[in-house]
N, C-alpha and C. Protein backbone atom coordinates (compact mmCIF):
# COMPACT_ATOMS: atom_id res chain seq x y z
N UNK A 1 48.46 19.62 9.61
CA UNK A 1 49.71 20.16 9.12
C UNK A 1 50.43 20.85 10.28
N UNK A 2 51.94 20.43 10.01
CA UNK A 2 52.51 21.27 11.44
C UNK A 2 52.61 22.85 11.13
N UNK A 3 53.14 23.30 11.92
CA UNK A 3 52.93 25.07 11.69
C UNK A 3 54.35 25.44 11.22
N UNK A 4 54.51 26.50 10.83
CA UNK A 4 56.10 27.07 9.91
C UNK A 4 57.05 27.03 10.81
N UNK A 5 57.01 27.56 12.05
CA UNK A 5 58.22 26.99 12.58
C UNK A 5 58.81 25.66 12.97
N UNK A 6 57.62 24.73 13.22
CA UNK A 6 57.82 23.25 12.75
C UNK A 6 58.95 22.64 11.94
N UNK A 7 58.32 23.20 10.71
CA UNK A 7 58.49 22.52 9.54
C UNK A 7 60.18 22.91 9.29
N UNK A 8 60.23 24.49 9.74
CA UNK A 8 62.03 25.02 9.40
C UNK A 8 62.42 24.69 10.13
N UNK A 9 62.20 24.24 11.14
CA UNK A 9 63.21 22.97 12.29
C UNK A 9 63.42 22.05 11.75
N UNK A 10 62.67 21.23 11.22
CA UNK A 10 62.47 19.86 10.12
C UNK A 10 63.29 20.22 9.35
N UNK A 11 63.02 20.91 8.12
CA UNK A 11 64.08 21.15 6.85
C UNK A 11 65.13 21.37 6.99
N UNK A 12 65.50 22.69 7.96
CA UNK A 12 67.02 22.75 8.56
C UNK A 12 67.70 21.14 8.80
N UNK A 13 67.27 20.68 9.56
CA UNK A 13 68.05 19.41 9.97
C UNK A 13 68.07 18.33 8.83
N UNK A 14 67.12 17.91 7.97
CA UNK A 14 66.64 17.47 6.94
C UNK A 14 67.97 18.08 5.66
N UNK A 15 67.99 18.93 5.21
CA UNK A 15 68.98 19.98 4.31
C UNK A 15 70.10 20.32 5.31
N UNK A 16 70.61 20.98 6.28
CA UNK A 16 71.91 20.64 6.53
C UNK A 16 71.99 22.19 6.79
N UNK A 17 70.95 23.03 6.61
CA UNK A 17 70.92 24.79 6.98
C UNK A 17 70.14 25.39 6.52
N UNK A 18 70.41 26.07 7.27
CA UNK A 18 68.80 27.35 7.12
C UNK A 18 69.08 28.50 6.02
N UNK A 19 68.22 28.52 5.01
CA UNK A 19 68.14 29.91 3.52
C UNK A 19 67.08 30.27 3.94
N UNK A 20 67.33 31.24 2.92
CA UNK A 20 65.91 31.86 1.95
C UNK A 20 65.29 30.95 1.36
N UNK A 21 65.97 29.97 0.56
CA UNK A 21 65.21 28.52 -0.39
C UNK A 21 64.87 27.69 0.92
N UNK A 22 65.23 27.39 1.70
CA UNK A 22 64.54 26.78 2.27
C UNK A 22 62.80 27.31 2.92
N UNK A 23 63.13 28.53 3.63
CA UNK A 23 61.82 29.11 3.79
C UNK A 23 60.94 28.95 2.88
N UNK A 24 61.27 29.84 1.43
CA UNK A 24 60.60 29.70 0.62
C UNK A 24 59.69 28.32 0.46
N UNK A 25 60.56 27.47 0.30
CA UNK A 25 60.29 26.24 0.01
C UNK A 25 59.23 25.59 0.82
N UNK A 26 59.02 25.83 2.01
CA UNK A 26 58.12 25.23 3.05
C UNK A 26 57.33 26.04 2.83
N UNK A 27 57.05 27.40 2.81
CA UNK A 27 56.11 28.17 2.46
C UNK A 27 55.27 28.19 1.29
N UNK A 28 55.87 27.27 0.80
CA UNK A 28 55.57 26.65 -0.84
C UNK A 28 54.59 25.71 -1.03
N UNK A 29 55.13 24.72 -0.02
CA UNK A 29 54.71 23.83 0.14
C UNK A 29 53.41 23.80 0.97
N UNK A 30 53.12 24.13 1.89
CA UNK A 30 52.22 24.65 2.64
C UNK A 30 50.86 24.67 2.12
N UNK A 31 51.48 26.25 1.10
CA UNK A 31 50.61 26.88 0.68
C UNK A 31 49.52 25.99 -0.50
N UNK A 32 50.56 25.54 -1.16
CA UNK A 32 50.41 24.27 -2.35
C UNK A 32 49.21 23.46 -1.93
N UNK A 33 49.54 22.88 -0.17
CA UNK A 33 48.81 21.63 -0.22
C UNK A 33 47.48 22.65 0.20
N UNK A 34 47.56 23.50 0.96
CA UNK A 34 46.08 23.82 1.23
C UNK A 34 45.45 24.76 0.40
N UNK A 35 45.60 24.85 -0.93
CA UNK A 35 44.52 24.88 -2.12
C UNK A 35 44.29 23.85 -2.65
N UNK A 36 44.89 22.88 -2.20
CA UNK A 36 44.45 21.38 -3.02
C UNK A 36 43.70 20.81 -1.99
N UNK A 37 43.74 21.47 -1.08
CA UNK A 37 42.53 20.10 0.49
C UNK A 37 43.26 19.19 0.82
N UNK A 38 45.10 19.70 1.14
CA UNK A 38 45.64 18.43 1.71
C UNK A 38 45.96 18.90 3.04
N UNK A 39 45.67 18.47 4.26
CA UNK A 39 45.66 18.98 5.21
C UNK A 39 46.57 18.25 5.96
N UNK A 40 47.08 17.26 5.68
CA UNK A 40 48.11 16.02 6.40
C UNK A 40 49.03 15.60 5.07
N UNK A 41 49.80 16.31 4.30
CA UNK A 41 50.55 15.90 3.54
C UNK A 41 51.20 14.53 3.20
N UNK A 42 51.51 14.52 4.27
CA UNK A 42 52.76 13.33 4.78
C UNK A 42 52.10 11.47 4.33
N UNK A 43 50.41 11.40 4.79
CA UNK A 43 49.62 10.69 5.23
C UNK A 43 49.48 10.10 3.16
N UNK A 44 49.91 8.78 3.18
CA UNK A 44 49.18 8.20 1.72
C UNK A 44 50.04 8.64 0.32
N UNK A 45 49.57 8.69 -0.32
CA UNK A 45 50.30 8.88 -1.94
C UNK A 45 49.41 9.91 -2.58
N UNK A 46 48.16 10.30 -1.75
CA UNK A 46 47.59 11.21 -2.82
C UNK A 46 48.24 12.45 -3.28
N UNK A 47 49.28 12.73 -2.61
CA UNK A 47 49.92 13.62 -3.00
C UNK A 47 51.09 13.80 -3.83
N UNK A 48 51.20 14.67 -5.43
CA UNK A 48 52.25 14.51 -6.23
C UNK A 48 52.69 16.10 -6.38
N UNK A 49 53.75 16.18 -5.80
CA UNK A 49 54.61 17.69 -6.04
C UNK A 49 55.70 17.19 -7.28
N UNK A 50 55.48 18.35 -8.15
CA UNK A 50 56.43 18.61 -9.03
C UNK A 50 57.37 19.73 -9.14
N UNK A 51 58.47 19.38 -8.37
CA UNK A 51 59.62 20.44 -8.64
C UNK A 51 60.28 21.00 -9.52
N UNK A 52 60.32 22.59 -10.12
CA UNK A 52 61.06 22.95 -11.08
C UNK A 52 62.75 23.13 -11.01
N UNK A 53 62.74 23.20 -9.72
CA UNK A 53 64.06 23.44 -9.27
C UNK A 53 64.83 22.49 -8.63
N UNK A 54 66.08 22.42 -9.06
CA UNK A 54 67.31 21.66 -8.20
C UNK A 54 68.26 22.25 -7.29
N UNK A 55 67.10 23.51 -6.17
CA UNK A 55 68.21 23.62 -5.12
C UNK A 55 67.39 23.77 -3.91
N UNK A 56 67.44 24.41 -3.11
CA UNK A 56 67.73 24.42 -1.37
C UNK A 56 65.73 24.07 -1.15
N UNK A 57 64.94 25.26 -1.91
CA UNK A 57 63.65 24.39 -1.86
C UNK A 57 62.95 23.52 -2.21
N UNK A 58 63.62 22.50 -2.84
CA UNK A 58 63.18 21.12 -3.64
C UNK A 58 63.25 20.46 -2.13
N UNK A 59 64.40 20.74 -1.34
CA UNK A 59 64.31 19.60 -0.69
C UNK A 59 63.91 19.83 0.96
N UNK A 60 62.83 21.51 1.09
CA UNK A 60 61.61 21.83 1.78
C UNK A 60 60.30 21.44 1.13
N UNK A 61 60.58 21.19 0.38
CA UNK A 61 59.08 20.87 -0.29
C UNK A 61 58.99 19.56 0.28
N UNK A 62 60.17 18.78 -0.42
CA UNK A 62 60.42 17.20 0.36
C UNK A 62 60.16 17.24 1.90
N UNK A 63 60.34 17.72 2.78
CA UNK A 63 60.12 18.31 3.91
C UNK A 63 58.90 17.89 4.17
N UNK A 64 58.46 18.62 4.10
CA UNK A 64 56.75 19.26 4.29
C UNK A 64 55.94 18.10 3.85
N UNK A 65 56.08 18.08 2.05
CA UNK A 65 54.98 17.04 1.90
C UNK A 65 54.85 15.52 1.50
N UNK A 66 56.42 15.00 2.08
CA UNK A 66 57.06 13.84 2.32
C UNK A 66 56.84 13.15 1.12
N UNK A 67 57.10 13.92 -0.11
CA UNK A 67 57.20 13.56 -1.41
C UNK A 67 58.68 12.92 -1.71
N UNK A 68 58.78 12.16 -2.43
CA UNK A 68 59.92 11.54 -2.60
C UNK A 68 60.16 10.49 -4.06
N UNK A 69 60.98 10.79 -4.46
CA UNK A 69 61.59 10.26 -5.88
C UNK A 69 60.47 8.49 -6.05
N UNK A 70 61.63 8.21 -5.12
CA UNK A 70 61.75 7.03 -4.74
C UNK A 70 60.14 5.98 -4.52
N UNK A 71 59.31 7.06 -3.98
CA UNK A 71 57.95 6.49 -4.02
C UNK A 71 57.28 6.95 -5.20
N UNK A 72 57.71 7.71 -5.81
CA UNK A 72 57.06 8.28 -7.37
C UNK A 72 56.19 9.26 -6.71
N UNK A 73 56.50 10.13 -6.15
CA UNK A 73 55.40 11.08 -5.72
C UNK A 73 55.90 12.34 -5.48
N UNK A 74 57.37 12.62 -6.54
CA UNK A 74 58.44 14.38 -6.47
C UNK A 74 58.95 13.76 -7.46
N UNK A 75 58.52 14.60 -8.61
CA UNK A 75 58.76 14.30 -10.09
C UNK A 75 59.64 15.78 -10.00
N UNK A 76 60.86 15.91 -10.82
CA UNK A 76 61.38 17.00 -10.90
C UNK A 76 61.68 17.48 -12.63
N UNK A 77 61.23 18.73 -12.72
CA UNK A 77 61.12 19.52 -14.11
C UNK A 77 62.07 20.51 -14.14
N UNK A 78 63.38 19.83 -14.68
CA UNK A 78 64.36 21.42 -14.79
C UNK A 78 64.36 22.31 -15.55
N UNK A 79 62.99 23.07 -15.22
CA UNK A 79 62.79 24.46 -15.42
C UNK A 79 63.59 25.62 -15.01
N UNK A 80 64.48 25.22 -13.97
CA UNK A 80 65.55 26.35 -13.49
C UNK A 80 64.57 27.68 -12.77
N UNK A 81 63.61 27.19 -12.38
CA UNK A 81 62.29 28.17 -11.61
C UNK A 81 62.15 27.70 -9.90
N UNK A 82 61.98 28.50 -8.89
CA UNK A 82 61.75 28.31 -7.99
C UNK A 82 59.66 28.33 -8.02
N UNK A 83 59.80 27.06 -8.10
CA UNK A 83 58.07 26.85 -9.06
C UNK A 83 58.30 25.50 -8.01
N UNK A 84 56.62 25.31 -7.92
CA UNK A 84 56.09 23.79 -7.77
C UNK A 84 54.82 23.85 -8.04
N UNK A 85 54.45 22.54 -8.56
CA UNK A 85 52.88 22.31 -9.05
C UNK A 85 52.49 20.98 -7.94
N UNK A 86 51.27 21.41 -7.45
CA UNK A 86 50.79 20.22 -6.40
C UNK A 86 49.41 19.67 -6.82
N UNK A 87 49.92 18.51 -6.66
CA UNK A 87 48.49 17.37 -7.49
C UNK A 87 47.91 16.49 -6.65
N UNK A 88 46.89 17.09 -5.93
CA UNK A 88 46.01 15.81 -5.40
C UNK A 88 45.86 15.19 -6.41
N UNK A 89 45.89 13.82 -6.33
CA UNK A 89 44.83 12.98 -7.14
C UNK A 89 43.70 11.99 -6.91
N UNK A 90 43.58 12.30 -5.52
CA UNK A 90 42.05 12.06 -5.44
C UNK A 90 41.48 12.47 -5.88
N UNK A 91 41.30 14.08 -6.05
CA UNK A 91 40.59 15.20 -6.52
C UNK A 91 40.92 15.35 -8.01
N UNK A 92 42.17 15.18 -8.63
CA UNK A 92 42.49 15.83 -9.36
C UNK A 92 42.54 17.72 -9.52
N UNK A 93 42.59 17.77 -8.56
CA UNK A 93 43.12 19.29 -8.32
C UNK A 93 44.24 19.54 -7.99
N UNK A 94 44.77 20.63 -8.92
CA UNK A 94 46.10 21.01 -8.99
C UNK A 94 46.61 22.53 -9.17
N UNK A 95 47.61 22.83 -8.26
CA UNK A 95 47.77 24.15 -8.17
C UNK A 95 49.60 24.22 -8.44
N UNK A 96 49.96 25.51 -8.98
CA UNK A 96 51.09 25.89 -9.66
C UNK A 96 51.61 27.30 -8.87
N UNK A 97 52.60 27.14 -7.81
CA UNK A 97 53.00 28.01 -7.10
C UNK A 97 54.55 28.41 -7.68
N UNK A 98 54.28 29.31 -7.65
CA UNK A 98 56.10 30.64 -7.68
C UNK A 98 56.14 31.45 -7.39
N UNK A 99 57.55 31.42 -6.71
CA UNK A 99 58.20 32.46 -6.39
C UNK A 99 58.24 34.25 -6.62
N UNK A 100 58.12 34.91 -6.56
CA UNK A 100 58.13 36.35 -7.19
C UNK A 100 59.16 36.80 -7.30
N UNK A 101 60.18 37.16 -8.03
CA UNK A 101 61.18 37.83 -7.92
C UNK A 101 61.14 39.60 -6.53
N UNK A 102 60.04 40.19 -6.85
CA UNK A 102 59.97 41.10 -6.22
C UNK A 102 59.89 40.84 -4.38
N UNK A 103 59.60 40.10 -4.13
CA UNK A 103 60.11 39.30 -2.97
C UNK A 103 61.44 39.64 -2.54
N UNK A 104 62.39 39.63 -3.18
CA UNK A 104 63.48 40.11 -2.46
C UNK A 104 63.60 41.32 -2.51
N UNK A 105 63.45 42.42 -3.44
CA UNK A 105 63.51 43.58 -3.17
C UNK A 105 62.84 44.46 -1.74
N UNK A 106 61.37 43.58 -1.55
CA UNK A 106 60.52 43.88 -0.65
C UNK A 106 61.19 43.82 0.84
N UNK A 107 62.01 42.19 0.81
CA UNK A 107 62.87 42.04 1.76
C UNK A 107 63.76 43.03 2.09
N UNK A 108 64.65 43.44 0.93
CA UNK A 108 65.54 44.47 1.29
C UNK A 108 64.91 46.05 1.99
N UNK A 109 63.76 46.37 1.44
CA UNK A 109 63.15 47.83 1.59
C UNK A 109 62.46 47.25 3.05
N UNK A 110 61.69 46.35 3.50
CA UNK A 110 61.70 46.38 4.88
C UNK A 110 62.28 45.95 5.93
N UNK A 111 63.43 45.34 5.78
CA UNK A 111 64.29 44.68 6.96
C UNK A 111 65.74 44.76 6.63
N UNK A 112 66.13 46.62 5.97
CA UNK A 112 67.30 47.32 5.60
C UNK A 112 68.02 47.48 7.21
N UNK A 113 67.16 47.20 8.43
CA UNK A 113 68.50 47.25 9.34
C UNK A 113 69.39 46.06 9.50
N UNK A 114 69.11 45.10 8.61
CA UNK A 114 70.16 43.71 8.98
C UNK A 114 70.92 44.18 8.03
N UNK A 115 71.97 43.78 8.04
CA UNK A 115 73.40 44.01 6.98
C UNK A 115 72.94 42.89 6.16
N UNK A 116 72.81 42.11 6.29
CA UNK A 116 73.20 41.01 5.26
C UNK A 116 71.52 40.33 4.73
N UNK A 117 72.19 40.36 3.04
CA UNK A 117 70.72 40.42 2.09
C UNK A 117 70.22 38.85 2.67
N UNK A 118 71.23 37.26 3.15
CA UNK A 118 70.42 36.47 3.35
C UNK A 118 69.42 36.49 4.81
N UNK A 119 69.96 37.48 5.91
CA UNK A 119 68.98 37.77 6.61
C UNK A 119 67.86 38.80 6.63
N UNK A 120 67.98 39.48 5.97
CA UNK A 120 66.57 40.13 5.22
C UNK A 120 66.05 39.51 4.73
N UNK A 121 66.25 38.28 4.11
CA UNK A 121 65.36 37.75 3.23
C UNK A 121 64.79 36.54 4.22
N UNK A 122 65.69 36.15 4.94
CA UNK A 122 64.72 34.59 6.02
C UNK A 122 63.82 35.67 6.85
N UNK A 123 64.03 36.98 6.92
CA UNK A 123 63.17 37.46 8.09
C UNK A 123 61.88 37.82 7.32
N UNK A 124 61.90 38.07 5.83
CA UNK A 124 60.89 38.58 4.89
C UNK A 124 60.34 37.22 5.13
N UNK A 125 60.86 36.25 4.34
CA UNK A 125 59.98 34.83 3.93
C UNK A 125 59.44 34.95 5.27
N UNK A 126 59.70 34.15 6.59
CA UNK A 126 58.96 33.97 7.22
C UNK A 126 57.86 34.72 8.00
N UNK A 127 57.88 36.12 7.31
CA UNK A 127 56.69 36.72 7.86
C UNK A 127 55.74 37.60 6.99
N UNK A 128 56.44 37.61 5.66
CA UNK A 128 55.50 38.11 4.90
C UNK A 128 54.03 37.51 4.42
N UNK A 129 52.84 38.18 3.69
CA UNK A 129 51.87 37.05 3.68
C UNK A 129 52.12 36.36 2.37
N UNK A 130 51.59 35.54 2.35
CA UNK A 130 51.26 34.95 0.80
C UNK A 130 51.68 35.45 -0.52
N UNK A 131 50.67 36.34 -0.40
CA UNK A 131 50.13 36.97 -1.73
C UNK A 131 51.74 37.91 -2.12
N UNK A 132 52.62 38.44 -1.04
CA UNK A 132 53.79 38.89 -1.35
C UNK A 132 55.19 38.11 -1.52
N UNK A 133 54.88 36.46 -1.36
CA UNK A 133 55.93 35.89 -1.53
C UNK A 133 55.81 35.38 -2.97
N UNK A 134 54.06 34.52 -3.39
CA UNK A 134 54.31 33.97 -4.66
C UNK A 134 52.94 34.60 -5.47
N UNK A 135 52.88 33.82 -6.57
CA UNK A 135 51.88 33.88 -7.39
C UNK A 135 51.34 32.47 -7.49
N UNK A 136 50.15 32.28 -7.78
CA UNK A 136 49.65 30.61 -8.04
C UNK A 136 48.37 30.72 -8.61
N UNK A 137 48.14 29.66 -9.68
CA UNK A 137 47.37 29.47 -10.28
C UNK A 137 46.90 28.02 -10.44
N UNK A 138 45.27 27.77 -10.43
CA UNK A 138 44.94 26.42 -10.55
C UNK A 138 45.35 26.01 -12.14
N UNK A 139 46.01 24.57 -12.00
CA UNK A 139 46.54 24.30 -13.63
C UNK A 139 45.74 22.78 -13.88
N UNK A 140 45.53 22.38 -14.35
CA UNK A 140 45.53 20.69 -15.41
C UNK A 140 46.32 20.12 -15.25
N UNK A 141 46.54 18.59 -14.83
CA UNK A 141 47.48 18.22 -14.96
C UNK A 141 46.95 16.74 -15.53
N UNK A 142 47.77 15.89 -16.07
CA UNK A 142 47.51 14.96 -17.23
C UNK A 142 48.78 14.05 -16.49
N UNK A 143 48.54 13.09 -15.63
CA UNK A 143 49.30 12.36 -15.35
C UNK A 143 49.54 10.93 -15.68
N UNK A 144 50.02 10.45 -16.51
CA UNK A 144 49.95 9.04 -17.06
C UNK A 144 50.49 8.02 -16.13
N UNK A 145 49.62 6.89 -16.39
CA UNK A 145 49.49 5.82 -15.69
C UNK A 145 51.02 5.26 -15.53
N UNK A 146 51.61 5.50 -16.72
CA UNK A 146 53.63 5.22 -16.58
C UNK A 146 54.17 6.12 -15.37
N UNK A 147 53.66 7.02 -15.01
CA UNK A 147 53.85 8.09 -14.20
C UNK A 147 53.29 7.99 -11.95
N UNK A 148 52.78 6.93 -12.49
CA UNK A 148 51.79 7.21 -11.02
C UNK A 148 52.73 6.09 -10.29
N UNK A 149 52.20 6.78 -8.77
CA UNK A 149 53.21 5.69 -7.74
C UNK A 149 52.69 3.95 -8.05
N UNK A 150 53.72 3.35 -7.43
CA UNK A 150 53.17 2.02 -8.07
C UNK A 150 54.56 1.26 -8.60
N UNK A 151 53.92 -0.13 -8.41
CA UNK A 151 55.08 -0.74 -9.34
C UNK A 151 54.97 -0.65 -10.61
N UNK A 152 56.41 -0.48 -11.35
CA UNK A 152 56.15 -0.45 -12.46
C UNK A 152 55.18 -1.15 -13.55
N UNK A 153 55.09 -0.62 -14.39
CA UNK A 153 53.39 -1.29 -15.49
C UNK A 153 54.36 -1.99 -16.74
N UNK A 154 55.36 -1.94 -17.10
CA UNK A 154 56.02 -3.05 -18.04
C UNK A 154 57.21 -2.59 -17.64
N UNK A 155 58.24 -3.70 -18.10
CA UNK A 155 59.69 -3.61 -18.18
C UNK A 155 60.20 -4.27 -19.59
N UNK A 156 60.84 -3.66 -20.39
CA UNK A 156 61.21 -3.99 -21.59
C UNK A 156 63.20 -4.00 -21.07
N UNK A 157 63.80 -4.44 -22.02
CA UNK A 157 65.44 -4.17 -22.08
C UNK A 157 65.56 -3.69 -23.51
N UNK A 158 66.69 -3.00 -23.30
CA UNK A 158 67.69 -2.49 -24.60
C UNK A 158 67.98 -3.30 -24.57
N UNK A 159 68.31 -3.50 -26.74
CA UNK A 159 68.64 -4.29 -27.53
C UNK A 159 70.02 -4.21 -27.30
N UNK A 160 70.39 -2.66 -27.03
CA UNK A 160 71.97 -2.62 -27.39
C UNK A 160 72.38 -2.72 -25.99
N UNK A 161 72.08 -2.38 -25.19
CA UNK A 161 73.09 -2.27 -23.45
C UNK A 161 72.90 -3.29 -22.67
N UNK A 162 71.24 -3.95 -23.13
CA UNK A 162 70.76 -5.26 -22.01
C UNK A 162 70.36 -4.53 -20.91
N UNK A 163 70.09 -3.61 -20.22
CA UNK A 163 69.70 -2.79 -19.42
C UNK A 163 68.29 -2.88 -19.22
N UNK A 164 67.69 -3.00 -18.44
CA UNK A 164 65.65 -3.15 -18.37
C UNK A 164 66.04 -1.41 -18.27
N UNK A 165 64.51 -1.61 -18.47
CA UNK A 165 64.32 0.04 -19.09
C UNK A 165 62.50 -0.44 -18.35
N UNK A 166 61.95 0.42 -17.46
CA UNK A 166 60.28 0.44 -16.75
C UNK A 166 59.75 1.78 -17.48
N UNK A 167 58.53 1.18 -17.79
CA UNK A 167 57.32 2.32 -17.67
C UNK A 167 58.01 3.14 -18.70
N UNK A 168 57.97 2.12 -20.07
CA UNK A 168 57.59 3.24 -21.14
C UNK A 168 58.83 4.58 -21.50
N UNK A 169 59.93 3.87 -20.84
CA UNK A 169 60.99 5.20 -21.04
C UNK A 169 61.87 4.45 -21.97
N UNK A 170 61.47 4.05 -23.19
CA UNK A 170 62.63 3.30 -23.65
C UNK A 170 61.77 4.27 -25.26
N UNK A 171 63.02 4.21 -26.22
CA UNK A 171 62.81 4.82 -27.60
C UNK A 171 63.05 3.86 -28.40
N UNK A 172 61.76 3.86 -29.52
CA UNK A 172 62.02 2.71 -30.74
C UNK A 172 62.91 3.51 -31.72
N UNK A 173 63.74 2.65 -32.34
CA UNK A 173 64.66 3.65 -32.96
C UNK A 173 65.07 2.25 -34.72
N UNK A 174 64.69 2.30 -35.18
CA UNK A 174 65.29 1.60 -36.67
C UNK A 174 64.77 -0.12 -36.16
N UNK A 175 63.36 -0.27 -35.39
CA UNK A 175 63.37 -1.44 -35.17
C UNK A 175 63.77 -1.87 -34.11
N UNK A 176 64.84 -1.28 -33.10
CA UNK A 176 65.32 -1.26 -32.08
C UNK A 176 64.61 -0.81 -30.66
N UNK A 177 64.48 -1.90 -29.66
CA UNK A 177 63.97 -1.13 -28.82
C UNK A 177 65.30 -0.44 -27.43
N UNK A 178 65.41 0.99 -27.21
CA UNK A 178 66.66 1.41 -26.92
C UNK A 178 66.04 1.89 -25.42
N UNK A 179 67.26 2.09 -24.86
CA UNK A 179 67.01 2.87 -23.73
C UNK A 179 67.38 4.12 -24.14
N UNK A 180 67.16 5.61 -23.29
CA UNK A 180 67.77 6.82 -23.78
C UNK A 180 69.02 7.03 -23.78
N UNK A 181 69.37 6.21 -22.88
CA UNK A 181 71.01 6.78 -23.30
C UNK A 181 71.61 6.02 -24.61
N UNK A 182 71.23 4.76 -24.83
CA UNK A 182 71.90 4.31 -26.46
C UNK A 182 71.29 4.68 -26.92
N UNK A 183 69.97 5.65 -27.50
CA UNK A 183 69.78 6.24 -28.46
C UNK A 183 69.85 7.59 -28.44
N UNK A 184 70.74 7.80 -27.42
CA UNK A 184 71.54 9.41 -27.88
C UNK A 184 71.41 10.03 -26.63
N UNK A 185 71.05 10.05 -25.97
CA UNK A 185 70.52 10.82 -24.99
C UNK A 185 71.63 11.11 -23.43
N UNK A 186 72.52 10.10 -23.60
CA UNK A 186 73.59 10.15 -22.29
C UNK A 186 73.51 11.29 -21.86
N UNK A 187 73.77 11.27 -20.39
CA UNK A 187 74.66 12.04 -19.72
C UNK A 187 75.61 11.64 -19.41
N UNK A 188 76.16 11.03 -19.50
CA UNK A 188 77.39 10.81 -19.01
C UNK A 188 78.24 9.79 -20.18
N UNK A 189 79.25 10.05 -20.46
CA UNK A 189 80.51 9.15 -21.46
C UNK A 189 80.96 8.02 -20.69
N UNK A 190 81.17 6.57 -20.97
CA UNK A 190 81.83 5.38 -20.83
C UNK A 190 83.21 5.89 -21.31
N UNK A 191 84.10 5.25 -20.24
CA UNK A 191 85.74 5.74 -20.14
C UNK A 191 86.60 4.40 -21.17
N UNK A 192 85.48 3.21 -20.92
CA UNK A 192 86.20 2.14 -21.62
C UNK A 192 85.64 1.77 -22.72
């Protein structure tokens, strides 16, 4: 594993600037893989991070443990939490890291000579230990085979859109086999 200043060289350029979420985020990540025995992140698929969040450390985590949508291996849970859960699955060991809120206060009470709360806080993250940035706990995790990297395991289509629909994300609905968005679920409205 490369070392923290590494990695915030990486993410910076990777994300487009340097936070607090970003620190955090690599520090997250880090920490994540080495209670799980991942010592080379980057290396294979055994590794599955699950992001709660959709901002600046989702995409240090991506960083670090070269998790990515796209290979099925950064599943994201909008929990609205600066949270990640890391899943070997060789091992099946899995650990559940967050953030502390008190973390920033800590920032502010020791690095009150910078004016500004986002540099108290990159100077906290990157030097505080562990145990004062997050909390983590070993969790269970139950990952289904629709779920794991890989090509997809069936492809069905909606009845109503004609759309293929992979791996089990489609809803039976009155006999109908649907995708989520024709059976209610859109995000987004058709203009025509």
């Amino acid at each position: 594993m490369k070392n923290l200043s590494e990695y915030l060289t990486e993410a910076e350029r990777n994300h487009g600037h340097m936070c607090p979420g970003q620190v955090l985020g690599v520090r997250m990540a880090m920490l994540g893989c080495r209670l799980i025995g991942i010592e080379e992140p980057k290396v294979g698929k055994r590794l599955i991070a699950f992001v709660e969040i959709d901002r600046c450390a989702a995409d240090a985590i991506n960083t670090v443990t070269g998790c990515r949508l796209g290979k099925r291996t950064l599943k994201f849970r909008d929990f609205g939490k600066l949270a990640a859960t890391f899943l070997n699955t060789e091992t099946n060991e899995a650990v559940r890291v967050v953030a502390v809120e008190s973390s920033r206060e800590l920032a502010r009470q020791l690095f009150s000579h910078l004016s500004a709360k986002k540099e108290q806080q990159l100077e906290a993250y990157k030097t505080l230990p562990d145990e004062d940035l997050f909390r983590w706990q070993r969790v269970r995790m139950h990952l289904p085979d629709a779920d794991k990297p890989g090509h997809p395991l069936n492809r069905v289509m909606c009845d109503e859109c004609g759309e293929g629909i992979n791996d089990h994300r489609e809803v039976l609905r009155d006999g109908q086999m649907l995708c989520r968005a024709c059976a209610g679920e859109r995000y987004y409205q058709p203009i025509n």
